[in-house]
N, C-alpha and C. Protein backbone atom coordinates (compact mmCIF):
# COMPACT_ATOMS: atom_id res chain seq x y z
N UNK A 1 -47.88 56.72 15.19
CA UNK A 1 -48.12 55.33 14.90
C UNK A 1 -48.05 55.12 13.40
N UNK A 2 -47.33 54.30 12.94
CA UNK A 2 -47.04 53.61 11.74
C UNK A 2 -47.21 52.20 11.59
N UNK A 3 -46.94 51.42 10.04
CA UNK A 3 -46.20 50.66 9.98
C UNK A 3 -45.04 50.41 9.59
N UNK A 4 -44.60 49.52 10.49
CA UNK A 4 -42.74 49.49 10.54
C UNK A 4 -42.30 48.22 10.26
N UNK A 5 -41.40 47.47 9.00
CA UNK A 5 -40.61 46.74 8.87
C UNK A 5 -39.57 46.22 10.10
N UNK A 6 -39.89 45.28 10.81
CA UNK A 6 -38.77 44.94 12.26
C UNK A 6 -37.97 43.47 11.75
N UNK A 7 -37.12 43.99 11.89
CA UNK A 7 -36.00 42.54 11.90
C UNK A 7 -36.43 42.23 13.30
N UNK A 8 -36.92 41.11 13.32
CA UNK A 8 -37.65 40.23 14.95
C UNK A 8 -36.15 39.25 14.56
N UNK A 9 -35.49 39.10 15.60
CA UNK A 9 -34.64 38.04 16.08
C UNK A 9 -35.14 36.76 16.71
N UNK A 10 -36.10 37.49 17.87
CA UNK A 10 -37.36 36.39 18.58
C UNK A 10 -38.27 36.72 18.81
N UNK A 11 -39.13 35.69 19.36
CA UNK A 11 -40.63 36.01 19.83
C UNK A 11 -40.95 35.04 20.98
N UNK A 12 -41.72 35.41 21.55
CA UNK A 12 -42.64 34.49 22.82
C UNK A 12 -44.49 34.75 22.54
N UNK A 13 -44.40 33.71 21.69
CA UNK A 13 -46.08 33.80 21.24
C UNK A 13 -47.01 34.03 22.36
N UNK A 14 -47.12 33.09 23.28
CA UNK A 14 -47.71 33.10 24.28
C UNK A 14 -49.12 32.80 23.96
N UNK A 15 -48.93 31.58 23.27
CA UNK A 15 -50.69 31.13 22.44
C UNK A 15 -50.70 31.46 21.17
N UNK A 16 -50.16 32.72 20.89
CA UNK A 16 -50.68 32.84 19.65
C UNK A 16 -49.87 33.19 18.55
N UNK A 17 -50.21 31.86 17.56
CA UNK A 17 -48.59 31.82 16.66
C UNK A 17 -49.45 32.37 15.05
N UNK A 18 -48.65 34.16 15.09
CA UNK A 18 -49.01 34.98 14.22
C UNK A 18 -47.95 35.03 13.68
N UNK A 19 -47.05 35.51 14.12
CA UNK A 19 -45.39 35.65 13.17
C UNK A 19 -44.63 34.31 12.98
N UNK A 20 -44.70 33.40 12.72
CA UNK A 20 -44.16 32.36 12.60
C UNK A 20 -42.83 32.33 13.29
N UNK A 21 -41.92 32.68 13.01
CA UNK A 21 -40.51 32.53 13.23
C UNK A 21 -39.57 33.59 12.98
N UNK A 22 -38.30 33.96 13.34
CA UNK A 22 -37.89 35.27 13.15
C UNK A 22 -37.80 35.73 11.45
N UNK A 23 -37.31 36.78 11.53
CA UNK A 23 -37.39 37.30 10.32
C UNK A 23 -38.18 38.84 10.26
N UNK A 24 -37.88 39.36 9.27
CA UNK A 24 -38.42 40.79 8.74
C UNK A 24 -39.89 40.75 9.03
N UNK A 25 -41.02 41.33 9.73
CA UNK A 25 -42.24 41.46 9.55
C UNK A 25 -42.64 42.81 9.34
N UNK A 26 -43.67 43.09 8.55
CA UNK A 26 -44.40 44.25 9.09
C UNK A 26 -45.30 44.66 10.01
N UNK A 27 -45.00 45.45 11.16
CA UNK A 27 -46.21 45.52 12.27
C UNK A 27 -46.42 46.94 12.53
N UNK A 28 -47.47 47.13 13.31
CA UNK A 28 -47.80 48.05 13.31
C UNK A 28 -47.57 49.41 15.05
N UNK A 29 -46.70 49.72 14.75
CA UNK A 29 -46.05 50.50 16.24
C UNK A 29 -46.87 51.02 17.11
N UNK A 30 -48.34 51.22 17.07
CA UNK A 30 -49.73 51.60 17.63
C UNK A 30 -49.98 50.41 18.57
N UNK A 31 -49.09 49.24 18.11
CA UNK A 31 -49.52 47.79 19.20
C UNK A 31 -47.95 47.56 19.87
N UNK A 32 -47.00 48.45 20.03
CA UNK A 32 -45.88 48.28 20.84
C UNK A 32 -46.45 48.99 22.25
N UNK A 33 -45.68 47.99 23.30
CA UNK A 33 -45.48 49.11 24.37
C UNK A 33 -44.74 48.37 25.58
N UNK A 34 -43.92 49.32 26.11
CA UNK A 34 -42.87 48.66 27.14
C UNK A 34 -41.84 48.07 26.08
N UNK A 35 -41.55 49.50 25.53
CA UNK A 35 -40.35 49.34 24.38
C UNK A 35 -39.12 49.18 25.70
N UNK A 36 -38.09 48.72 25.28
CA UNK A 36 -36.68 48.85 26.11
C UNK A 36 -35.42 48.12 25.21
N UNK A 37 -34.66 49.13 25.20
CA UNK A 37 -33.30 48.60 24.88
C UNK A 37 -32.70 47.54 25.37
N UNK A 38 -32.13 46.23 24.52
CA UNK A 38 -31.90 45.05 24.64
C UNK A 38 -30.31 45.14 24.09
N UNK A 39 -29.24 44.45 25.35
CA UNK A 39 -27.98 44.26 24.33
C UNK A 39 -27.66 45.97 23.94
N UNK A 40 -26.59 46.01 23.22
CA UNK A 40 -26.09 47.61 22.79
C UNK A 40 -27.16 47.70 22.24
N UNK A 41 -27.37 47.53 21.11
CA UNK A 41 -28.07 47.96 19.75
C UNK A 41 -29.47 47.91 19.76
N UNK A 42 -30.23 46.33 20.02
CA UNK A 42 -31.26 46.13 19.92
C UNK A 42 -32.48 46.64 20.64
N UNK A 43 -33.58 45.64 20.85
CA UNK A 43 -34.41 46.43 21.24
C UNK A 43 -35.27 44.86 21.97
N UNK A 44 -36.43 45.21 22.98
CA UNK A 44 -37.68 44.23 23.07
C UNK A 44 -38.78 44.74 23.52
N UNK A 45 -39.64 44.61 23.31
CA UNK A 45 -41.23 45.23 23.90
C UNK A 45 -42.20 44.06 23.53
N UNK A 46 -43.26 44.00 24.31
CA UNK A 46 -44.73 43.61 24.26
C UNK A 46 -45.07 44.10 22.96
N UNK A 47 -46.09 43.28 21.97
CA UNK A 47 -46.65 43.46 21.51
C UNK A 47 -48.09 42.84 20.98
N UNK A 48 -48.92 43.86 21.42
CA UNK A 48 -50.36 43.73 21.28
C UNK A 48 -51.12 42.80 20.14
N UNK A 49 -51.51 41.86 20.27
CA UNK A 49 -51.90 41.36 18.97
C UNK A 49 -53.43 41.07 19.06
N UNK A 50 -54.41 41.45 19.82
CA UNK A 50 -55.59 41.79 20.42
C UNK A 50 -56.18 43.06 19.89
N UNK A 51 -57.57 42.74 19.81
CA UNK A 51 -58.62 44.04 19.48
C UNK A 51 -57.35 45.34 19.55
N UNK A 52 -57.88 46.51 18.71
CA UNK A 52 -56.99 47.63 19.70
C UNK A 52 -57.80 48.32 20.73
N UNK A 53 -56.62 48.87 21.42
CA UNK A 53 -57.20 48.75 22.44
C UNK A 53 -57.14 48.33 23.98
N UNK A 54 -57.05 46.86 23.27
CA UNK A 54 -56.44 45.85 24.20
C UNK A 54 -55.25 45.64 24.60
N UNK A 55 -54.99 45.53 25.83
CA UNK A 55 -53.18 44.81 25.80
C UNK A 55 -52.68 43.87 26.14
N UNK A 56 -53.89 42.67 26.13
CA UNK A 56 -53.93 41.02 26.00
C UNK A 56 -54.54 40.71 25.11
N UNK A 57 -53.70 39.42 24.49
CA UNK A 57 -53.23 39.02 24.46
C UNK A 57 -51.68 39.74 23.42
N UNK A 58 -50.66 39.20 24.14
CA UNK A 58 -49.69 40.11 23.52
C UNK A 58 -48.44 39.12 23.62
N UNK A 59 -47.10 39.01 22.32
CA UNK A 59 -46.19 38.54 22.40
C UNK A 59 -44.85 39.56 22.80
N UNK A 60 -44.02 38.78 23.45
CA UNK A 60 -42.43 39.34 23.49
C UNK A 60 -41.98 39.28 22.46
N UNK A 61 -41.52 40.96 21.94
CA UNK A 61 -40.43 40.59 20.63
C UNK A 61 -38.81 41.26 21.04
N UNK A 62 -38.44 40.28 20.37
CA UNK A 62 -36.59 41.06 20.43
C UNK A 62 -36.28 41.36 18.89
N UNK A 63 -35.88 42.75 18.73
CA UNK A 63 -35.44 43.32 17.43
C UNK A 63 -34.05 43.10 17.65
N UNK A 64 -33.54 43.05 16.29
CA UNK A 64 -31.91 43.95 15.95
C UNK A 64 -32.16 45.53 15.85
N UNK A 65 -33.82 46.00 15.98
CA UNK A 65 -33.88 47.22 15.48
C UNK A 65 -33.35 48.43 17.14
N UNK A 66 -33.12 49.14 16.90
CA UNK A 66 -32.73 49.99 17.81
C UNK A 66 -33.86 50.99 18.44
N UNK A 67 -34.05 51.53 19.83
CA UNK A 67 -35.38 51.93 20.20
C UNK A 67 -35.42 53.05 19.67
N UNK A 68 -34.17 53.98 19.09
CA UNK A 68 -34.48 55.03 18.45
C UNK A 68 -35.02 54.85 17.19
N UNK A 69 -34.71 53.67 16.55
CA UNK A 69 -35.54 53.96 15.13
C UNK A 69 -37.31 53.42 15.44
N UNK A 70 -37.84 52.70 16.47
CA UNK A 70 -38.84 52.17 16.14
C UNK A 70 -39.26 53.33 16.88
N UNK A 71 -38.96 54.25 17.83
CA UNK A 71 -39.89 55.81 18.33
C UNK A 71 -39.92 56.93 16.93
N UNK A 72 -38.53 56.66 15.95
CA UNK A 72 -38.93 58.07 14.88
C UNK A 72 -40.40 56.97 14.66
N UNK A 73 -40.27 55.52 14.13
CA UNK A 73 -41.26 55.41 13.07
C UNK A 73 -42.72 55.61 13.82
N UNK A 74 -42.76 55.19 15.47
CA UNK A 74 -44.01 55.80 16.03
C UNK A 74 -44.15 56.93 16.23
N UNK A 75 -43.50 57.87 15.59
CA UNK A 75 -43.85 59.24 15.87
C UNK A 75 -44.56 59.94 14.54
N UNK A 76 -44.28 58.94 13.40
CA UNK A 76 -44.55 59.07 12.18
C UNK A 76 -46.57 58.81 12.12
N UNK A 77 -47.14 59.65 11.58
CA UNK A 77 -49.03 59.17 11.60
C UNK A 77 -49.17 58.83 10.45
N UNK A 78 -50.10 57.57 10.40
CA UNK A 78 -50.33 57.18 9.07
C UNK A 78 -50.97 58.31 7.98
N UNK A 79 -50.50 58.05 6.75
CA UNK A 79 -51.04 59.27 6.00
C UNK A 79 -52.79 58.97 5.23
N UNK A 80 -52.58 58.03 5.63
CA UNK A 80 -54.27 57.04 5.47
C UNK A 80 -54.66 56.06 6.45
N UNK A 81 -55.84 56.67 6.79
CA UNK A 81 -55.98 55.31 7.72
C UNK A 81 -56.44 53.59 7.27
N UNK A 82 -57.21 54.07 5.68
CA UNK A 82 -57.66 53.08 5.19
C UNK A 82 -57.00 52.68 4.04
N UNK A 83 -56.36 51.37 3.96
CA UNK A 83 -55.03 50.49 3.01
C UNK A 83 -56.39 50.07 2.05
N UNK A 84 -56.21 50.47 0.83
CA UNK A 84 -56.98 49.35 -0.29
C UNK A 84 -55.52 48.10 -0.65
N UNK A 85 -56.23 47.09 -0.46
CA UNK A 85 -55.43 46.44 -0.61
C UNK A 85 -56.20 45.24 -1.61
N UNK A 86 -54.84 44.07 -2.76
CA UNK A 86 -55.50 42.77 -3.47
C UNK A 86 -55.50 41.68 -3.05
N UNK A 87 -56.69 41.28 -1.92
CA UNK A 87 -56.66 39.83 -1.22
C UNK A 87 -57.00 39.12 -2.31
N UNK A 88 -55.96 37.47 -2.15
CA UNK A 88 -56.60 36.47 -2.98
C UNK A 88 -57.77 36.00 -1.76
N UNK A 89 -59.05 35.52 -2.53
CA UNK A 89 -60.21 34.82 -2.01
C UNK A 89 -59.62 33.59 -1.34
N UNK A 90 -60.32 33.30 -0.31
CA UNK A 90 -60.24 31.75 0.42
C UNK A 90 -58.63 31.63 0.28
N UNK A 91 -57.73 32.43 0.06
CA UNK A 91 -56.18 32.15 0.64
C UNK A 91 -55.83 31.36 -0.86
N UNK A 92 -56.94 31.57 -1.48
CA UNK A 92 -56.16 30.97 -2.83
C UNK A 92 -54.97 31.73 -3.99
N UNK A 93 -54.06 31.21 -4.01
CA UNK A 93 -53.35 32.17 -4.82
C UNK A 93 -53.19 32.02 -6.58
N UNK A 94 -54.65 31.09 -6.56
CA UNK A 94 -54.83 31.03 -8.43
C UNK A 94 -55.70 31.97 -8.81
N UNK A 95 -56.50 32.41 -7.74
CA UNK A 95 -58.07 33.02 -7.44
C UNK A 95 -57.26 34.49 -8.53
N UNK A 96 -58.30 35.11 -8.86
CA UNK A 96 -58.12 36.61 -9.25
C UNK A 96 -58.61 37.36 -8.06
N UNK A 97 -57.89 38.31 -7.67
CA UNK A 97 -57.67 38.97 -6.45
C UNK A 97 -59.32 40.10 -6.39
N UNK A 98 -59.12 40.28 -5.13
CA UNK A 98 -60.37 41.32 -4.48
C UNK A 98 -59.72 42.03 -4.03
N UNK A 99 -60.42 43.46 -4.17
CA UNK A 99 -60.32 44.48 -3.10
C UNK A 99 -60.68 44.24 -2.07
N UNK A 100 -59.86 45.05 -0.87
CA UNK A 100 -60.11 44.81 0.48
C UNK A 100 -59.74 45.93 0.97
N UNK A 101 -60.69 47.02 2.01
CA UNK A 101 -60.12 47.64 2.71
C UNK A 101 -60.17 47.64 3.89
N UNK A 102 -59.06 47.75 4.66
CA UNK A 102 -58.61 47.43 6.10
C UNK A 102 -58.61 48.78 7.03
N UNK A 103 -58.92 48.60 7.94
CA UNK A 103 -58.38 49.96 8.80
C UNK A 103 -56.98 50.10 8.92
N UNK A 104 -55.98 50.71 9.13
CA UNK A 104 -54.97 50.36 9.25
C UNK A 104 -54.65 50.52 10.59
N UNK A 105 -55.37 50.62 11.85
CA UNK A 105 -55.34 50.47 13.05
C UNK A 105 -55.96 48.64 13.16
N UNK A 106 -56.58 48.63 12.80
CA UNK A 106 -56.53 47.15 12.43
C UNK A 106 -55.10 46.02 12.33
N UNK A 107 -54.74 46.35 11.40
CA UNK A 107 -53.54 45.58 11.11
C UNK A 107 -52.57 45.17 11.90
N UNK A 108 -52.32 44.14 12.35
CA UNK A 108 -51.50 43.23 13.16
C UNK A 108 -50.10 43.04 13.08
N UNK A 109 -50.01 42.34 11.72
CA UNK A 109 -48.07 41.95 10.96
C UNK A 109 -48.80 41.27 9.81
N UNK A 110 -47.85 41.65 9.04
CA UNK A 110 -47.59 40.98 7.71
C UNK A 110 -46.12 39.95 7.51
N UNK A 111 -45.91 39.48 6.59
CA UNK A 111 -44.59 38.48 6.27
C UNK A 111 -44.91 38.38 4.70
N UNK A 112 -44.06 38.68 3.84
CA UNK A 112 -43.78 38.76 3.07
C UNK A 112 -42.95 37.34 2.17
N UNK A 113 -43.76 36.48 1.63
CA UNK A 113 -43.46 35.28 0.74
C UNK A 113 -43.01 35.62 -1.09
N UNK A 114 -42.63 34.64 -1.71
CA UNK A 114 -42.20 34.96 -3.02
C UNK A 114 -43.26 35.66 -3.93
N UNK A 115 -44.66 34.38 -2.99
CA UNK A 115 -45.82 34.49 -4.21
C UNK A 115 -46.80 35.66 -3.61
N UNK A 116 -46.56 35.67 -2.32
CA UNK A 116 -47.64 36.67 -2.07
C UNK A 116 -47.03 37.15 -0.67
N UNK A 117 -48.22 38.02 0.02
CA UNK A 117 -47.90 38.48 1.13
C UNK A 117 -48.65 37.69 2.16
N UNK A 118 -48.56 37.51 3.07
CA UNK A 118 -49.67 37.24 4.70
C UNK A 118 -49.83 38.06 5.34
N UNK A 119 -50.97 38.34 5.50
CA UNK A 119 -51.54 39.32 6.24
C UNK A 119 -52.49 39.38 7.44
N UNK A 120 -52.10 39.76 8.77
CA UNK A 120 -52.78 39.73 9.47
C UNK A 120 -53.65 40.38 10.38
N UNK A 121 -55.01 40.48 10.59
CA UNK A 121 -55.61 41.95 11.13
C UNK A 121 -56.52 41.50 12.57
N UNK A 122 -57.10 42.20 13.22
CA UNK A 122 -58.00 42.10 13.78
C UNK A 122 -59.20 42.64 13.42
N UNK A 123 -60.38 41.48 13.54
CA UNK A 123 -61.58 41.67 13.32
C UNK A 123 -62.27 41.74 14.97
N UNK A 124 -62.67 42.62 15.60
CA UNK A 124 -63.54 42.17 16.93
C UNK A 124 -62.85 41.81 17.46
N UNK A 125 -62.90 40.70 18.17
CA UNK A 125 -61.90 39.74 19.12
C UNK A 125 -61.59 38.50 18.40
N UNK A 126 -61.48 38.53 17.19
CA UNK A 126 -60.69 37.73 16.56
C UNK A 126 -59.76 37.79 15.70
N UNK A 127 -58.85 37.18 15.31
CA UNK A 127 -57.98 37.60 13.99
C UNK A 127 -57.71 37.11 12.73
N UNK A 128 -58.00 37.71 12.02
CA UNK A 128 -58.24 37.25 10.41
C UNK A 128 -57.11 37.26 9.54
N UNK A 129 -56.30 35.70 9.23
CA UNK A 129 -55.14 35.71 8.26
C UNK A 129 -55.69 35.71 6.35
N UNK A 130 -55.00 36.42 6.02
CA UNK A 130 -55.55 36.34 4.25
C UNK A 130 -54.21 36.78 3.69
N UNK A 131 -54.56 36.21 2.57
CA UNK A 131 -53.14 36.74 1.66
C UNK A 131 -53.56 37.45 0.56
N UNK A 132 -52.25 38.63 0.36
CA UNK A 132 -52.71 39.68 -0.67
C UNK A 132 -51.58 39.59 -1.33
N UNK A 133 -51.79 40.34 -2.69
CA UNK A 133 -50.33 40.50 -3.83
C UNK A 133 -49.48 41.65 -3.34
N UNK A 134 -50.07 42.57 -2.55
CA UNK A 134 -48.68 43.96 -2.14
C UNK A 134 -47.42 43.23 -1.49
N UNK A 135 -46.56 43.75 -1.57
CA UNK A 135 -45.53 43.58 -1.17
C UNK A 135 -45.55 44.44 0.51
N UNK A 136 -44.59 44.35 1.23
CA UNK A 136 -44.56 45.31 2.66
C UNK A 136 -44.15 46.23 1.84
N UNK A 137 -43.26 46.02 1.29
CA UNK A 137 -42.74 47.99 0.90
C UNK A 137 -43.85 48.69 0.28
N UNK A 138 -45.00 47.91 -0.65
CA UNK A 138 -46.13 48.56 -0.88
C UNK A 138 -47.12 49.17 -0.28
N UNK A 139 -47.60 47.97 1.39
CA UNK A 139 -48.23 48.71 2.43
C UNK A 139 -47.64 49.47 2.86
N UNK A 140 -46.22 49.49 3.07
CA UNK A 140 -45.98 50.94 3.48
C UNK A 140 -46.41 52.26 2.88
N UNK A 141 -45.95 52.38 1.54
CA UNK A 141 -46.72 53.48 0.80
C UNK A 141 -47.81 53.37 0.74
N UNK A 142 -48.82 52.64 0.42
CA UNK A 142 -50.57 52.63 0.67
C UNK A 142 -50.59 53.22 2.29
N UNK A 143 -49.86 52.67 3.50
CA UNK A 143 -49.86 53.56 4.96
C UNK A 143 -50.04 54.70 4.73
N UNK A 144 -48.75 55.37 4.06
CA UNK A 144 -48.54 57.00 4.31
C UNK A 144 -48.92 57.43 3.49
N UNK A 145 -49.58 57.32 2.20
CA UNK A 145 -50.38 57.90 1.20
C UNK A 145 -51.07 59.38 2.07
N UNK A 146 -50.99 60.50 1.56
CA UNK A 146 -51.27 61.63 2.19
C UNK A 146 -52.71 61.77 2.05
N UNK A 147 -52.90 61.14 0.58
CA UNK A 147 -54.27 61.67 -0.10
C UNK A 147 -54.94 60.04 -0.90
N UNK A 148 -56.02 59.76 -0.48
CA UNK A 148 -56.00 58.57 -1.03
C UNK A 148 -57.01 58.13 -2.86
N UNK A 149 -56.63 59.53 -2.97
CA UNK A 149 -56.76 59.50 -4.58
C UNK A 149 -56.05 58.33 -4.98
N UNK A 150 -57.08 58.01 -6.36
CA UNK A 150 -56.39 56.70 -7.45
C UNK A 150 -56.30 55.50 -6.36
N UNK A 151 -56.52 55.67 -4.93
CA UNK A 151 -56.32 54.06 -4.28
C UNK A 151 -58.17 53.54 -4.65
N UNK A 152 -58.67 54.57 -4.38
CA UNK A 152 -60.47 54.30 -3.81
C UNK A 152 -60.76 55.38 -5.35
N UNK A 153 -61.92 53.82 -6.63
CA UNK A 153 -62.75 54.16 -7.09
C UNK A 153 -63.84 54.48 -7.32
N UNK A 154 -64.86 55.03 -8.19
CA UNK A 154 -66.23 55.46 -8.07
C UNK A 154 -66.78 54.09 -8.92
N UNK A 155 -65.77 52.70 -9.29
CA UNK A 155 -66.59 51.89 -9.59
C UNK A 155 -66.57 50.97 -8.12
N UNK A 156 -65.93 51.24 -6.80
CA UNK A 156 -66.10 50.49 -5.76
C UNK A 156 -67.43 50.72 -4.88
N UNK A 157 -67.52 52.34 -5.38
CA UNK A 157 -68.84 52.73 -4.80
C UNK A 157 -68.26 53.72 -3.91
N UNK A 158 -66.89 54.43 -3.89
CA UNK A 158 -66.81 55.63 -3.46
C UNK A 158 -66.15 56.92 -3.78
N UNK A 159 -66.63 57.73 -3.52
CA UNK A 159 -65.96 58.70 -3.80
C UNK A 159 -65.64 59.79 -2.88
N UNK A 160 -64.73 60.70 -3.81
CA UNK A 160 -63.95 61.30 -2.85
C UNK A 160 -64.51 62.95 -3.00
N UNK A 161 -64.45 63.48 -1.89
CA UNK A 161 -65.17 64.97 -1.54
C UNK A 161 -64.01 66.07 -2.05
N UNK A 162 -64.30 67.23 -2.38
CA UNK A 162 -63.38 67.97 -2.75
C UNK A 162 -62.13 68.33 -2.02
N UNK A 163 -61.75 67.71 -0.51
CA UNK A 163 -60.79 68.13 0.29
C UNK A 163 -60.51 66.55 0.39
N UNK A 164 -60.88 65.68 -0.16
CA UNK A 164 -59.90 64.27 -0.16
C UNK A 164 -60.80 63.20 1.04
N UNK A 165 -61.81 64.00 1.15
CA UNK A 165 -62.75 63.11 2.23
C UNK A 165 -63.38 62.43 1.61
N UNK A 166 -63.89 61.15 1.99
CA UNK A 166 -64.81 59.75 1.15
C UNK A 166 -65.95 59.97 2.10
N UNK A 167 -66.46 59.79 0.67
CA UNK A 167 -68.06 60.12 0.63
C UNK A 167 -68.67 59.02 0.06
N UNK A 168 -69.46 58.11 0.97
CA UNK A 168 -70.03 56.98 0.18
C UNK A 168 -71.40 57.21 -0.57
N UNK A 169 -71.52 56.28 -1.53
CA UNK A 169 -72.64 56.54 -2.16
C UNK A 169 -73.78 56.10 -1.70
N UNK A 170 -74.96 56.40 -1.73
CA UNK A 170 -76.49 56.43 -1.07
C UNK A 170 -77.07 55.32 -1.96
C-alpha cells in the first residue's frame, strides 16, 4: 500500500463529491479494491473513501492507468506511516502554515492547485478537507521516507529513539 498519482478519467461519487472532476489525484492504493482492467490499457475499481477499514461508502474510478502499474505501486509499503505535513489554518491561504501530522492510512486523495494542495483524510467516520503547501510529488516522498529524521522535531515535542522510533515527550 502506497500513495499513487492516478490519471482518473471518471468517477461515480455516489454522495460523496471528494475528487471533484477528472484529472491527476493522489490516493491512496490501501482504499482500492475490485481493481479490473478497463478498455486495452486502462483500468476501474471501487474506491473506499470511508473510515479504513470500511468499504462503504466508496466511488467508481476509471484510470488511463494500467492494473499493472497501480499493483507494482500497491505492492510498494509506505516508508512512514506518519506524513508531517504545512496545513494552512481554517483553509486560509494568507494564514502562516501549521504542522500537521496525518496517518498516512488515513489519507483519502489529494488534488493539487497552483496555490496550494487539497487534502483529504479520514477522521472517525468523517472526512476532513484542509489545504497544505506540499505539492503530491512531495507527499509522495514524505510517504516513502525510510527514516523520518529532519521531518519530526524536538521543538514539536518529539523525538526520535536511537533505531528511528518516536518517542514522545512526558
Amino acid at each position: 500500500m502506497a500513495l499513487y498519482t492516478a490519471a482518473i478519467s471518471g468517477i461515480t461519487n455516489q454522495g460523496y463529491d471528494v475528487f471533484g472532476g477528472p484529472g491527476d489525484r493522489l490516493i491512496n492504493t490501501f482504499r482500492i479494491f475490485a481493481l479490473k482492467v478497463r478498455g486495452s490499457t486502462g483500468s476501474i475499481f471501487y474506491y473506499s473513501i470511508g473510515r479504513v477499514g470500511d468499504r462503504q461508502p466508496s466511488c467508481i474510478i476509471k484510470s488511463t492507468d494500467t492494473v499493472a502499474s497501480i499493483v507494482t505501486e500497491s505492492d510498494t509499503a509506505f516508508g512512514s506511516s506518519l506524513l508531517a505535513l504545512s496545513e494552512y489554518p481554517d483553509r486560509d491561504l494568507s494564514a502562516t502554515t501549521e504542522a500537521i501530522y496525518l496517518n498516512a492510512m488515513e489519507f483519502v486523495v489529494a488534488e493539487e492547485y497552483s496555490t496550494h494542495t487539497a487534502l483529504v483524510y479520514s477522521k472517525g467516520r468523517s472526512l476532513v478537507r484542509i489545504y497544505i503547501e506540499e505539492t503530491l510529488a512531495e507527499i509522495i516522498v514524505l510517504a516513502n521516507e525510510a527514516e523520518v529524521d529532519g521531518l519530526l522535531g524536538e521543538d514539536e515535542g518529539v523525538l526520535l529513539g536511537e533505531d528511528g522510533e518516536i518517542l514522545l515527550e512526558e
